[in-house]
PDB file of N, CA and C in Angstrom:
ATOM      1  N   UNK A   1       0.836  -1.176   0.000  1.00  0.00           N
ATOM      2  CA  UNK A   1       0.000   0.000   0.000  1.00  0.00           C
ATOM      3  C   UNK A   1       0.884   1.245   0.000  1.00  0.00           C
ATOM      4  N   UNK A   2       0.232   2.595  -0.873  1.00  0.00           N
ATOM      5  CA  UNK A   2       1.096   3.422  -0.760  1.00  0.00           C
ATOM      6  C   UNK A   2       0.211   4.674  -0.520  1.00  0.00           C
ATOM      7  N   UNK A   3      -0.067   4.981   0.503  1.00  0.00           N
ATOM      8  CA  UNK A   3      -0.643   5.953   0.803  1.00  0.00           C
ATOM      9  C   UNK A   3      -0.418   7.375   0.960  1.00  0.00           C
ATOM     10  N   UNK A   4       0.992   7.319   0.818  1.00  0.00           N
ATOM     11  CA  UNK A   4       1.516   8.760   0.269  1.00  0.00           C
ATOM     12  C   UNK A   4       1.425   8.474  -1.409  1.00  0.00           C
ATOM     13  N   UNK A   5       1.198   8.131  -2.243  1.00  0.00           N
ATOM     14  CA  UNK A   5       1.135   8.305  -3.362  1.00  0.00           C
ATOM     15  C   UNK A   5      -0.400   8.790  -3.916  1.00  0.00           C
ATOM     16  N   UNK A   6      -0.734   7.757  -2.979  1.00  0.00           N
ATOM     17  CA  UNK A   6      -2.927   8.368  -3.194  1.00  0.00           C
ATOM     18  C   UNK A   6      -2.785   9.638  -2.347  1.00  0.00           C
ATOM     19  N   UNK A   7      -2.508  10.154  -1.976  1.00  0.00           N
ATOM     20  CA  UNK A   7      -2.216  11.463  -0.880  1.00  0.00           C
ATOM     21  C   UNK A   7      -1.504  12.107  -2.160  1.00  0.00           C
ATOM     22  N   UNK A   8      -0.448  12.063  -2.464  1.00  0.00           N
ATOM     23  CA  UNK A   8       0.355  12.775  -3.787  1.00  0.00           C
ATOM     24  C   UNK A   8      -0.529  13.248  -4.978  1.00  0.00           C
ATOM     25  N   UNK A   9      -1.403  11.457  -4.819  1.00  0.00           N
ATOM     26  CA  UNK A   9      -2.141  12.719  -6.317  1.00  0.00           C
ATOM     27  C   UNK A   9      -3.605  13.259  -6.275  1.00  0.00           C
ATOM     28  N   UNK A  10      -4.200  13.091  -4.810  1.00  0.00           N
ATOM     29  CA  UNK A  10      -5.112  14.206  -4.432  1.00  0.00           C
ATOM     30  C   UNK A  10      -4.877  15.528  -4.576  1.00  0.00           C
ATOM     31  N   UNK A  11      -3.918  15.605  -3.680  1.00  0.00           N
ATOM     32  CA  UNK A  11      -3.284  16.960  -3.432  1.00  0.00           C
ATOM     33  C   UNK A  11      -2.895  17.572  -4.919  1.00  0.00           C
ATOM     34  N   UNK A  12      -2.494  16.416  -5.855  1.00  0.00           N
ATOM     35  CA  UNK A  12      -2.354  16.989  -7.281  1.00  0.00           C
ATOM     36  C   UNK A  12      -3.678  17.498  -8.081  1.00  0.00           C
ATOM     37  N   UNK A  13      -4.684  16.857  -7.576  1.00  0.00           N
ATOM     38  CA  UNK A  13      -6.405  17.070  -8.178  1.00  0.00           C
ATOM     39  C   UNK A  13      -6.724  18.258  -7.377  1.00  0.00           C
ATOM     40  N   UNK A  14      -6.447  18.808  -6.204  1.00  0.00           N
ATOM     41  CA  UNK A  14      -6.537  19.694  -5.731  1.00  0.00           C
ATOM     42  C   UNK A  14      -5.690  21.152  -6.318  1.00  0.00           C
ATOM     43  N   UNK A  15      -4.720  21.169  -6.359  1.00  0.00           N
ATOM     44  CA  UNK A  15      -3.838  22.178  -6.348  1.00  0.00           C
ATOM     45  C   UNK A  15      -3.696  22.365  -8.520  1.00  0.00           C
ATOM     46  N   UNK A  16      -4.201  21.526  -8.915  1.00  0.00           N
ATOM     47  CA  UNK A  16      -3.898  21.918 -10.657  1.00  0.00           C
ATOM     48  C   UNK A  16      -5.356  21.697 -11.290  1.00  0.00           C
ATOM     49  N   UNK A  17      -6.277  22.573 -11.467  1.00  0.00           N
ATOM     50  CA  UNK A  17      -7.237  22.161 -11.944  1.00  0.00           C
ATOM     51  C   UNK A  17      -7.638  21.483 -13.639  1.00  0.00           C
ATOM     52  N   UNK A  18      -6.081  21.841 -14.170  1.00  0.00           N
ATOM     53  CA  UNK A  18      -5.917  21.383 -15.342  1.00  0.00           C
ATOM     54  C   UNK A  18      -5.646  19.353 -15.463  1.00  0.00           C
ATOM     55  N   UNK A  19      -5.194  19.277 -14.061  1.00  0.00           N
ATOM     56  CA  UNK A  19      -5.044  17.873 -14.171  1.00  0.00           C
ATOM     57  C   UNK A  19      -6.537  17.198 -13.739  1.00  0.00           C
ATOM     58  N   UNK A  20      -7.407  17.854 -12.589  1.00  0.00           N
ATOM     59  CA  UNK A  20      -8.733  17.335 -12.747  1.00  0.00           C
ATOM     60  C   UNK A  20      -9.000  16.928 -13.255  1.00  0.00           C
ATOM     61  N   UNK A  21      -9.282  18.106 -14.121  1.00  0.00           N
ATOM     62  CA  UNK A  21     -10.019  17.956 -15.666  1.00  0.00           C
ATOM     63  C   UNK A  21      -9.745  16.474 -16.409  1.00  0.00           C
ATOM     64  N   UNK A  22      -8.316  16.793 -16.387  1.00  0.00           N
ATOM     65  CA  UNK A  22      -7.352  15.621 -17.540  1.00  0.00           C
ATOM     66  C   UNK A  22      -7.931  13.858 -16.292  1.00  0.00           C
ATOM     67  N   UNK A  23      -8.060  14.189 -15.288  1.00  0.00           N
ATOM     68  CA  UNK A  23      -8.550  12.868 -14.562  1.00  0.00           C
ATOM     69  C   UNK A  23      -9.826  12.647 -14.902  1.00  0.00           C
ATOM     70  N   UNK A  24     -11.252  13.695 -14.927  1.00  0.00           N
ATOM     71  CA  UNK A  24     -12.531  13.210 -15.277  1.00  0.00           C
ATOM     72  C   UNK A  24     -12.522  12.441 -16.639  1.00  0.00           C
ATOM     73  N   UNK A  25     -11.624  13.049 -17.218  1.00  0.00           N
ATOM     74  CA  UNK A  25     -11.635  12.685 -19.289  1.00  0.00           C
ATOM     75  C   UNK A  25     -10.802  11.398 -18.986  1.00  0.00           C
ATOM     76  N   UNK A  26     -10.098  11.365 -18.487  1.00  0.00           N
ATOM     77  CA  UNK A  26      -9.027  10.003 -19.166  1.00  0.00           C
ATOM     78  C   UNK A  26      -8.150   9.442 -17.894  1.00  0.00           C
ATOM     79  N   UNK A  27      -8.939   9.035 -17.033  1.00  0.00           N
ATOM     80  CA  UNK A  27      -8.606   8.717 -15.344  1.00  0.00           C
ATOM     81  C   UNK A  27      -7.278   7.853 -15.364  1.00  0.00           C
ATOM     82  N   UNK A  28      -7.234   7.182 -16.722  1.00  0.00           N
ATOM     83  CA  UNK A  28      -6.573   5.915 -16.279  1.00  0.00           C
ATOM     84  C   UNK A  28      -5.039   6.723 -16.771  1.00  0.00           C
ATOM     85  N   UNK A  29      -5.272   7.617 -17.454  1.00  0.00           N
ATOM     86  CA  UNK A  29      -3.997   8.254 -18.196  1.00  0.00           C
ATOM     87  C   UNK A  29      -3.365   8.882 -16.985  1.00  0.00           C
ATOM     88  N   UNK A  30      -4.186  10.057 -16.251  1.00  0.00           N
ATOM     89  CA  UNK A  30      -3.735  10.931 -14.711  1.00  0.00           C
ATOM     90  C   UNK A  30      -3.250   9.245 -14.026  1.00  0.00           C
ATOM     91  N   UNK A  31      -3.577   8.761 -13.397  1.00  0.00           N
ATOM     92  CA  UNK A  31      -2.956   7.638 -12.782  1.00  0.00           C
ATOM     93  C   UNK A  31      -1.645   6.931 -13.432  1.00  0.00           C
ATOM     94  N   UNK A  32      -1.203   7.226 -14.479  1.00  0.00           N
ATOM     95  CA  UNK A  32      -0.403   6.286 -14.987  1.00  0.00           C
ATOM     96  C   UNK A  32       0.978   7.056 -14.351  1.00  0.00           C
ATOM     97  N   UNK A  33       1.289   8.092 -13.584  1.00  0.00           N
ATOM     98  CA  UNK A  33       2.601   7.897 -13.076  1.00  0.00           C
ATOM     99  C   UNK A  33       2.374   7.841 -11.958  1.00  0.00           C
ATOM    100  N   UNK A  34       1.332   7.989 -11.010  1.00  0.00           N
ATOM    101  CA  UNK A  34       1.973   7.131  -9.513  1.00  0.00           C
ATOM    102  C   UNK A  34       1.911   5.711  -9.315  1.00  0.00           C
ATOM    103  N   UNK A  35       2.435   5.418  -8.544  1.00  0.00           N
ATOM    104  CA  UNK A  35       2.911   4.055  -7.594  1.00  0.00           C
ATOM    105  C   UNK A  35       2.050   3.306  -6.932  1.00  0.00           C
ATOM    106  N   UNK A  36       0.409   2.611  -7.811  1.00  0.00           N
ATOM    107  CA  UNK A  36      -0.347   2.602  -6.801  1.00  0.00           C
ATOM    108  C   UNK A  36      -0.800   1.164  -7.119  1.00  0.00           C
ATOM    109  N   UNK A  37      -0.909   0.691  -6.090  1.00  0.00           N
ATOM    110  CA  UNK A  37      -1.580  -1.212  -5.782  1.00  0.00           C
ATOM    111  C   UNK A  37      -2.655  -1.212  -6.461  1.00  0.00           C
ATOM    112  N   UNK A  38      -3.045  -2.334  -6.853  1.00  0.00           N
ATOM    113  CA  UNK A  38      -4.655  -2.184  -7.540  1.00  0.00           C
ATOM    114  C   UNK A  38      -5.937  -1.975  -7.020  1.00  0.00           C
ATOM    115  N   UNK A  39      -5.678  -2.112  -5.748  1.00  0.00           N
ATOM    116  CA  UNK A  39      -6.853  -1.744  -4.647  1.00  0.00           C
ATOM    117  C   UNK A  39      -7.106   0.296  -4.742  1.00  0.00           C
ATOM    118  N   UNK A  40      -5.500   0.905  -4.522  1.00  0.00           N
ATOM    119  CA  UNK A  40      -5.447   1.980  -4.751  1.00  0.00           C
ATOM    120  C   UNK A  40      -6.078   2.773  -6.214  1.00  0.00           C
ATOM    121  N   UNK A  41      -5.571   2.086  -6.889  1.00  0.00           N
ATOM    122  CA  UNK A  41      -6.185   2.264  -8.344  1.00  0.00           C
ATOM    123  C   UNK A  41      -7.600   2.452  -8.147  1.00  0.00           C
ATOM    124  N   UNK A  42      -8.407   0.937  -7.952  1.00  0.00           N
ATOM    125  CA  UNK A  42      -9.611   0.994  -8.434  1.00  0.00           C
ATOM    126  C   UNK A  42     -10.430   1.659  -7.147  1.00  0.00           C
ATOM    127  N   UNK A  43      -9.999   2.314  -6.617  1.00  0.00           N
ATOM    128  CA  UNK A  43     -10.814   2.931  -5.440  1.00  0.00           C
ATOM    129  C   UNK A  43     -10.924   3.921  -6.049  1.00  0.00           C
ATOM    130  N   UNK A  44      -9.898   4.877  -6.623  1.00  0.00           N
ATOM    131  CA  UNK A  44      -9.820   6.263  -7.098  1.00  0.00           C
ATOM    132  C   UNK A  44     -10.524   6.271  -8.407  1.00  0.00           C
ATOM    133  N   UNK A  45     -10.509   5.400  -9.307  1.00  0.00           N
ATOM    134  CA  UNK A  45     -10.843   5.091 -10.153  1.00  0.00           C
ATOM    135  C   UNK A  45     -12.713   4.626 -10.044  1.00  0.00           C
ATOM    136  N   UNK A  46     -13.007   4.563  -8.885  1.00  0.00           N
ATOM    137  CA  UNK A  46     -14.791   3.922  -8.996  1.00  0.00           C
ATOM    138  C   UNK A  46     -15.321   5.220  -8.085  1.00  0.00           C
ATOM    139  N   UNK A  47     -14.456   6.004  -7.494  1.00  0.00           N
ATOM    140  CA  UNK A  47     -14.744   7.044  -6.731  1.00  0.00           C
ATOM    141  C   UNK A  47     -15.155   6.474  -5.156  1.00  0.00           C
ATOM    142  N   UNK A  48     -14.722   5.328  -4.466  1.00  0.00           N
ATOM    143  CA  UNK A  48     -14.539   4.778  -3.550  1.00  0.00           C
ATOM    144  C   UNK A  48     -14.324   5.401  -2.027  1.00  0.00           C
ATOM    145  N   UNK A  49     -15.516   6.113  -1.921  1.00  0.00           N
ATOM    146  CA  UNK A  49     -14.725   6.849  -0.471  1.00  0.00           C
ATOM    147  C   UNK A  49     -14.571   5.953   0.597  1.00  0.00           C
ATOM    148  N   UNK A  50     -15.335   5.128   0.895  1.00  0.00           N
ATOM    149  CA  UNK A  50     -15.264   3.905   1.585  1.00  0.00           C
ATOM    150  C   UNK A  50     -13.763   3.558   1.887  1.00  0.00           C
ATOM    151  N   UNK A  51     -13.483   3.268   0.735  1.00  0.00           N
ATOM    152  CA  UNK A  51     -12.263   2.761   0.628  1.00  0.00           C
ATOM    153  C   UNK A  51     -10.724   3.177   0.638  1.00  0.00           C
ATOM    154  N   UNK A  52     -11.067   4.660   0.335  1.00  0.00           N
ATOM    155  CA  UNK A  52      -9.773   5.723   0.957  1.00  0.00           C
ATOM    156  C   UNK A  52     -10.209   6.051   1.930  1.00  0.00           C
ATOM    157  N   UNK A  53     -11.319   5.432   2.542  1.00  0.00           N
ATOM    158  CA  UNK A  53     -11.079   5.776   4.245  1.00  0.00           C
ATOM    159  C   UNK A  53     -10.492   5.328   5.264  1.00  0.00           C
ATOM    160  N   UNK A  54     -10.933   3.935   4.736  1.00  0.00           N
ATOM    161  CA  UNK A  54     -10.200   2.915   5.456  1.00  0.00           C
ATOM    162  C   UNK A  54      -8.472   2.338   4.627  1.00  0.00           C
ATOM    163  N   UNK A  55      -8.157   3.245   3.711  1.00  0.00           N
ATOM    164  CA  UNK A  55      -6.823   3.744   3.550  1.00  0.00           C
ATOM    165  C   UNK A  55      -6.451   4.067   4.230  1.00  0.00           C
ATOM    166  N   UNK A  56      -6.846   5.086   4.958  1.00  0.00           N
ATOM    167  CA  UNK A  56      -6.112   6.257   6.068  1.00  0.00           C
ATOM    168  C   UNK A  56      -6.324   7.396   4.940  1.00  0.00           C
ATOM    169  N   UNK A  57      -6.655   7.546   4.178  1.00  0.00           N
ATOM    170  CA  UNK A  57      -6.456   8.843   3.726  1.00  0.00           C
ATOM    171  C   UNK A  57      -7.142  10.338   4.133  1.00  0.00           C
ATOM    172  N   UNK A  58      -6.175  11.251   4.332  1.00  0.00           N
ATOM    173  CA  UNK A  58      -6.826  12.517   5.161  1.00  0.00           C
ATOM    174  C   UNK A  58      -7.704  12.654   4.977  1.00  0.00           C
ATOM    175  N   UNK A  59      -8.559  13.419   5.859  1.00  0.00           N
ATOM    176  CA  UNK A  59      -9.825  13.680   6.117  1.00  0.00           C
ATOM    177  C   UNK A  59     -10.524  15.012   5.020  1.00  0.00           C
ATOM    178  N   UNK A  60      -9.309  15.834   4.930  1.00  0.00           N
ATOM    179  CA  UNK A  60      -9.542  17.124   4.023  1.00  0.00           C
ATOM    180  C   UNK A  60      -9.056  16.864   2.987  1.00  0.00           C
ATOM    181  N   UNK A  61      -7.990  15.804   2.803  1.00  0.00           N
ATOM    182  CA  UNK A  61      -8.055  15.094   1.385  1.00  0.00           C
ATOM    183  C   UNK A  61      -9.185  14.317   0.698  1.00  0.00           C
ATOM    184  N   UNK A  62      -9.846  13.677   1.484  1.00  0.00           N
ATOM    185  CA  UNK A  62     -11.155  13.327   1.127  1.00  0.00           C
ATOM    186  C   UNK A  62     -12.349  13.993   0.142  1.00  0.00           C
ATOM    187  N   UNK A  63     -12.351  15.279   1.225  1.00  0.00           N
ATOM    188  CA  UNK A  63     -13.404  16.699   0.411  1.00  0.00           C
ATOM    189  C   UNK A  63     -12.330  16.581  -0.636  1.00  0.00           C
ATOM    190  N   UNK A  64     -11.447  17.214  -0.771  1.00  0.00           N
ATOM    191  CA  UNK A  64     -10.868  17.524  -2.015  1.00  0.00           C
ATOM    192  C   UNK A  64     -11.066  16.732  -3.381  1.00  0.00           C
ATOM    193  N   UNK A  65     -10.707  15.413  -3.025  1.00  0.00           N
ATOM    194  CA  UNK A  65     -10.806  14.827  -4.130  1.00  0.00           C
ATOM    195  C   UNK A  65     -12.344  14.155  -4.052  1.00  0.00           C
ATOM    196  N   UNK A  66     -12.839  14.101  -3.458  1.00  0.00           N
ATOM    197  CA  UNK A  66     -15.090  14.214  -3.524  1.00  0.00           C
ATOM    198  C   UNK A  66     -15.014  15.717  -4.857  1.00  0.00           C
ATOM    199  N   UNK A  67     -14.359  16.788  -4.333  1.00  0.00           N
ATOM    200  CA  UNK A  67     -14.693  17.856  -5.196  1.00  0.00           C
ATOM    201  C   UNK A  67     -14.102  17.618  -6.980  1.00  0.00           C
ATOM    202  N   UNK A  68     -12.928  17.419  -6.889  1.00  0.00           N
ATOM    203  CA  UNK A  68     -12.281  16.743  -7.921  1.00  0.00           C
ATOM    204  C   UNK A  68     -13.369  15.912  -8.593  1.00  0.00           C
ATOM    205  N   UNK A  69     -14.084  14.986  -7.893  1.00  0.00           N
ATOM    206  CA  UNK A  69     -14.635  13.721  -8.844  1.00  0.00           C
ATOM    207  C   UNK A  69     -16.095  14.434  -9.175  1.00  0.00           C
ATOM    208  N   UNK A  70     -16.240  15.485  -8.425  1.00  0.00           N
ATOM    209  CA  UNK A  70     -17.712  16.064  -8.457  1.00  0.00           C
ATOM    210  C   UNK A  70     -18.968  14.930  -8.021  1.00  0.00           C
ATOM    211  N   UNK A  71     -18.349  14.317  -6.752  1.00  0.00           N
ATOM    212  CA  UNK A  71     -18.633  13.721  -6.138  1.00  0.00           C
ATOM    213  C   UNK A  71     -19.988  14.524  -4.926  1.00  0.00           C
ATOM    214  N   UNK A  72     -21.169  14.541  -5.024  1.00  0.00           N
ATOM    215  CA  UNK A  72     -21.578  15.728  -3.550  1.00  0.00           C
ATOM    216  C   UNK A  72     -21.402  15.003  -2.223  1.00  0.00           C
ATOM    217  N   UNK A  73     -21.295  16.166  -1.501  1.00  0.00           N
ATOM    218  CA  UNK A  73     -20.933  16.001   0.106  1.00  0.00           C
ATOM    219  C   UNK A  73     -21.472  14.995   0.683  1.00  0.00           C
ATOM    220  N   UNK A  74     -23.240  15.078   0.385  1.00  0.00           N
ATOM    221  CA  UNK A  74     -24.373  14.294   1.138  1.00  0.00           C
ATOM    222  C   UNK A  74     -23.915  12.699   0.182  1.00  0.00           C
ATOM    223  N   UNK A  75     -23.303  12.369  -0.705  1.00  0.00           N
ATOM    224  CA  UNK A  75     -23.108  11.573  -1.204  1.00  0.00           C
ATOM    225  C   UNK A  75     -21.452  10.534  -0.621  1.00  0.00           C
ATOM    226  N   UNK A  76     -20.705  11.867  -0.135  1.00  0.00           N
ATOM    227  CA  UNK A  76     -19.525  11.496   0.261  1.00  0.00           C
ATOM    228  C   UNK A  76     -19.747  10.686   1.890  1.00  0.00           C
ATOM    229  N   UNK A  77     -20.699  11.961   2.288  1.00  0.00           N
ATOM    230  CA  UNK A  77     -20.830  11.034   3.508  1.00  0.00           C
ATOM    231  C   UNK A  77     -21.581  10.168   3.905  1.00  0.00           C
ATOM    232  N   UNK A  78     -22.394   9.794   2.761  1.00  0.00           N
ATOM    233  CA  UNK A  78     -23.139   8.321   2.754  1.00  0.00           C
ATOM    234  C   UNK A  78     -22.410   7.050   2.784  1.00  0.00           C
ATOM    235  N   UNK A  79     -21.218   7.402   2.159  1.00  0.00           N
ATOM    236  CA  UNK A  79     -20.607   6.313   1.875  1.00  0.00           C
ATOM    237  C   UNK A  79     -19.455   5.830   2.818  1.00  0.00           C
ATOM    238  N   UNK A  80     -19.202   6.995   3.943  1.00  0.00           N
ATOM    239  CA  UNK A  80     -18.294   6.382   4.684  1.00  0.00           C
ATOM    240  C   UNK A  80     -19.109   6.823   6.017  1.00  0.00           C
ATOM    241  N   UNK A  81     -20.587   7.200   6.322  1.00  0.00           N
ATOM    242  CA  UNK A  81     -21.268   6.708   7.817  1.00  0.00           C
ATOM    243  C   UNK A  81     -20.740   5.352   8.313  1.00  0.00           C
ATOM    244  N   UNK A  82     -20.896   3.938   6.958  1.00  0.00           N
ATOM    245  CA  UNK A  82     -21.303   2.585   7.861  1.00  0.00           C
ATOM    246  C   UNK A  82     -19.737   2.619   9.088  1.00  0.00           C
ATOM    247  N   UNK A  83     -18.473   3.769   8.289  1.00  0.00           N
ATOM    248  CA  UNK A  83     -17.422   3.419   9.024  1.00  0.00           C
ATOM    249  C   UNK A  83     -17.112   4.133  10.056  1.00  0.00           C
ATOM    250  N   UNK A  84     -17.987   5.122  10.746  1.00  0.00           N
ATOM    251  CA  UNK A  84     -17.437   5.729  12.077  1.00  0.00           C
ATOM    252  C   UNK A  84     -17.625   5.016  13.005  1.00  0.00           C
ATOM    253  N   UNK A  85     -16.264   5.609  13.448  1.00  0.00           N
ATOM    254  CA  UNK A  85     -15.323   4.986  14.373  1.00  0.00           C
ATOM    255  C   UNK A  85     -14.429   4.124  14.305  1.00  0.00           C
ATOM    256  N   UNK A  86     -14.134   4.023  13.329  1.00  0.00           N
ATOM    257  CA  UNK A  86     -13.057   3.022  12.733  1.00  0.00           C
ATOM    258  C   UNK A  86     -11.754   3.869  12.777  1.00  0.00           C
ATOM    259  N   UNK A  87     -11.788   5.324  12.617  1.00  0.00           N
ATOM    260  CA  UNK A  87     -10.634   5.808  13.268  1.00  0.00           C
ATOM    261  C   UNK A  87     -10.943   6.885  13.627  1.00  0.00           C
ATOM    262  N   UNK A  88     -10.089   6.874  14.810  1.00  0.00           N
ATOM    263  CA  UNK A  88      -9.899   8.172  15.395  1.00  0.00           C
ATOM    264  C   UNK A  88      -8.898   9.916  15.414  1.00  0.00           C
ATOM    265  N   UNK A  89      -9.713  10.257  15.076  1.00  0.00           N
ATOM    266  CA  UNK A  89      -9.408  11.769  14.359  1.00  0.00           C
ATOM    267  C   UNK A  89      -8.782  12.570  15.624  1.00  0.00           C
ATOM    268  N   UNK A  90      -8.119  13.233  15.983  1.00  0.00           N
ATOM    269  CA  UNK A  90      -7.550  13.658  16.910  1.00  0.00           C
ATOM    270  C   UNK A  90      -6.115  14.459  16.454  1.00  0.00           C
ATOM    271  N   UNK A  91      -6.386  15.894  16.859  1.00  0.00           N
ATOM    272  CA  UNK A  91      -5.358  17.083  16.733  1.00  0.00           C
ATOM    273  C   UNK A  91      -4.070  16.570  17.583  1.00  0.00           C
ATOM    274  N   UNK A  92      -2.926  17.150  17.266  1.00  0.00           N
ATOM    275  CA  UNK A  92      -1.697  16.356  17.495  1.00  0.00           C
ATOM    276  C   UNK A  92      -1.396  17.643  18.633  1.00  0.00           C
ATOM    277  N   UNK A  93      -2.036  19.054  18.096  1.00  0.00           N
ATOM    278  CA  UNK A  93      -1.670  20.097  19.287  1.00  0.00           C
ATOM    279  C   UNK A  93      -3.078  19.881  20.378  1.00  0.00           C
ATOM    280  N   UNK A  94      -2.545  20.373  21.545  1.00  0.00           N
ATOM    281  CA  UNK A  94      -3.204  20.660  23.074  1.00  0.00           C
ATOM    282  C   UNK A  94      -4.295  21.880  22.392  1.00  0.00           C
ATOM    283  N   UNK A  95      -5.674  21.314  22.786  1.00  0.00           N
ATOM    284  CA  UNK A  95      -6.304  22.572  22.838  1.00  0.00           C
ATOM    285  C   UNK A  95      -5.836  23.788  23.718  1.00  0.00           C
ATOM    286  N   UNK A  96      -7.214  24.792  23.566  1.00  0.00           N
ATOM    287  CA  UNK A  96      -6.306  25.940  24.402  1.00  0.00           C
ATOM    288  C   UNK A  96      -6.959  25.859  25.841  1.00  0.00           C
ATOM    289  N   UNK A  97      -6.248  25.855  26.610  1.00  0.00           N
ATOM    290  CA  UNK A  97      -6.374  25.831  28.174  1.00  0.00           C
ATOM    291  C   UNK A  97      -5.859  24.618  28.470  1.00  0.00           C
ATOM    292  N   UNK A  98      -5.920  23.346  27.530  1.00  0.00           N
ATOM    293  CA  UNK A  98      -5.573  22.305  27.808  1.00  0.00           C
ATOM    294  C   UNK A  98      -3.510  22.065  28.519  1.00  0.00           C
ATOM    295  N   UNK A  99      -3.639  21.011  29.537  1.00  0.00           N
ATOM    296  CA  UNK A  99      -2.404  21.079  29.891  1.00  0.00           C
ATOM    297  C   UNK A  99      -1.463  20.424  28.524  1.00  0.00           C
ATOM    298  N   UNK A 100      -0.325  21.000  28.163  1.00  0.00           N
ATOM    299  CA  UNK A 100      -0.115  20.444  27.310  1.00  0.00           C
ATOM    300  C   UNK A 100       1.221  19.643  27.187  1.00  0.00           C
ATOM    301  N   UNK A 101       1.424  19.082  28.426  1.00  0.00           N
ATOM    302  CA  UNK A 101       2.145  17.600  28.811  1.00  0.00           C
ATOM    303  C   UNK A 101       1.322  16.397  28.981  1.00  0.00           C
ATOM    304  N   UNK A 102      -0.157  16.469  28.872  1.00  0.00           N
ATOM    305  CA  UNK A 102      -1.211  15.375  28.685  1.00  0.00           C
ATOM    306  C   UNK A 102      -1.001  14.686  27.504  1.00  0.00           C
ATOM    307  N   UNK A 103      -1.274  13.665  27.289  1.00  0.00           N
ATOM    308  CA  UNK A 103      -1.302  13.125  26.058  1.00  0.00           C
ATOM    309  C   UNK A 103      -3.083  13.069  25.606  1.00  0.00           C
TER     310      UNK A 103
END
């Protein structure tokens, strides 16, 4: 599994809207230079949120590439309800007031 590579080319569907594009028209062509397992593939490729969830893939990478696929929200989060709680989301900084030698 390479989950910085599905992370690599979100962030690429995000940040170049010219490659979007080039992913809605010809998906399999945008995929042909990263590094990705066939599970990775055909997740991105069927629009699988399910399945880059339980990737690990970021949470705001998620929206992004939902927006990319022109995927809607109420649609995005249909598809990964059956999985909450399967991981836990949690800021790496101390809220504020919080002691922040707590883990």
């Amino acid at each position: 599994m390479s989950l910085y590579e599905v992370q690599r080319f979100i962030h690429r569907l995000n940040v170049e809207p010219a490659f979007a594009a080039r992913f809605r028209e010809a998906p399999e062509e945008a995929l042909a230079g990263y590094a990705l397992d066939e599970a990775e593939r055909t997740a991105l490729l069927a629009g699988d949120m399910a399945a880059l969830w339980r990737m690990g893939v970021h949470p705001l990478l998620m929206l992004h590439y939902g927006r990319a696929r022109r995927i809607p929200l109420p649609e995005l989060l249909r598809q990964i309800e059956p999985l909450r709680g399967l991981r836990q989301l949690r800021s790496a900084r101390p809220r504020a007031g919080a002691d922040a030698r707590r883990p």
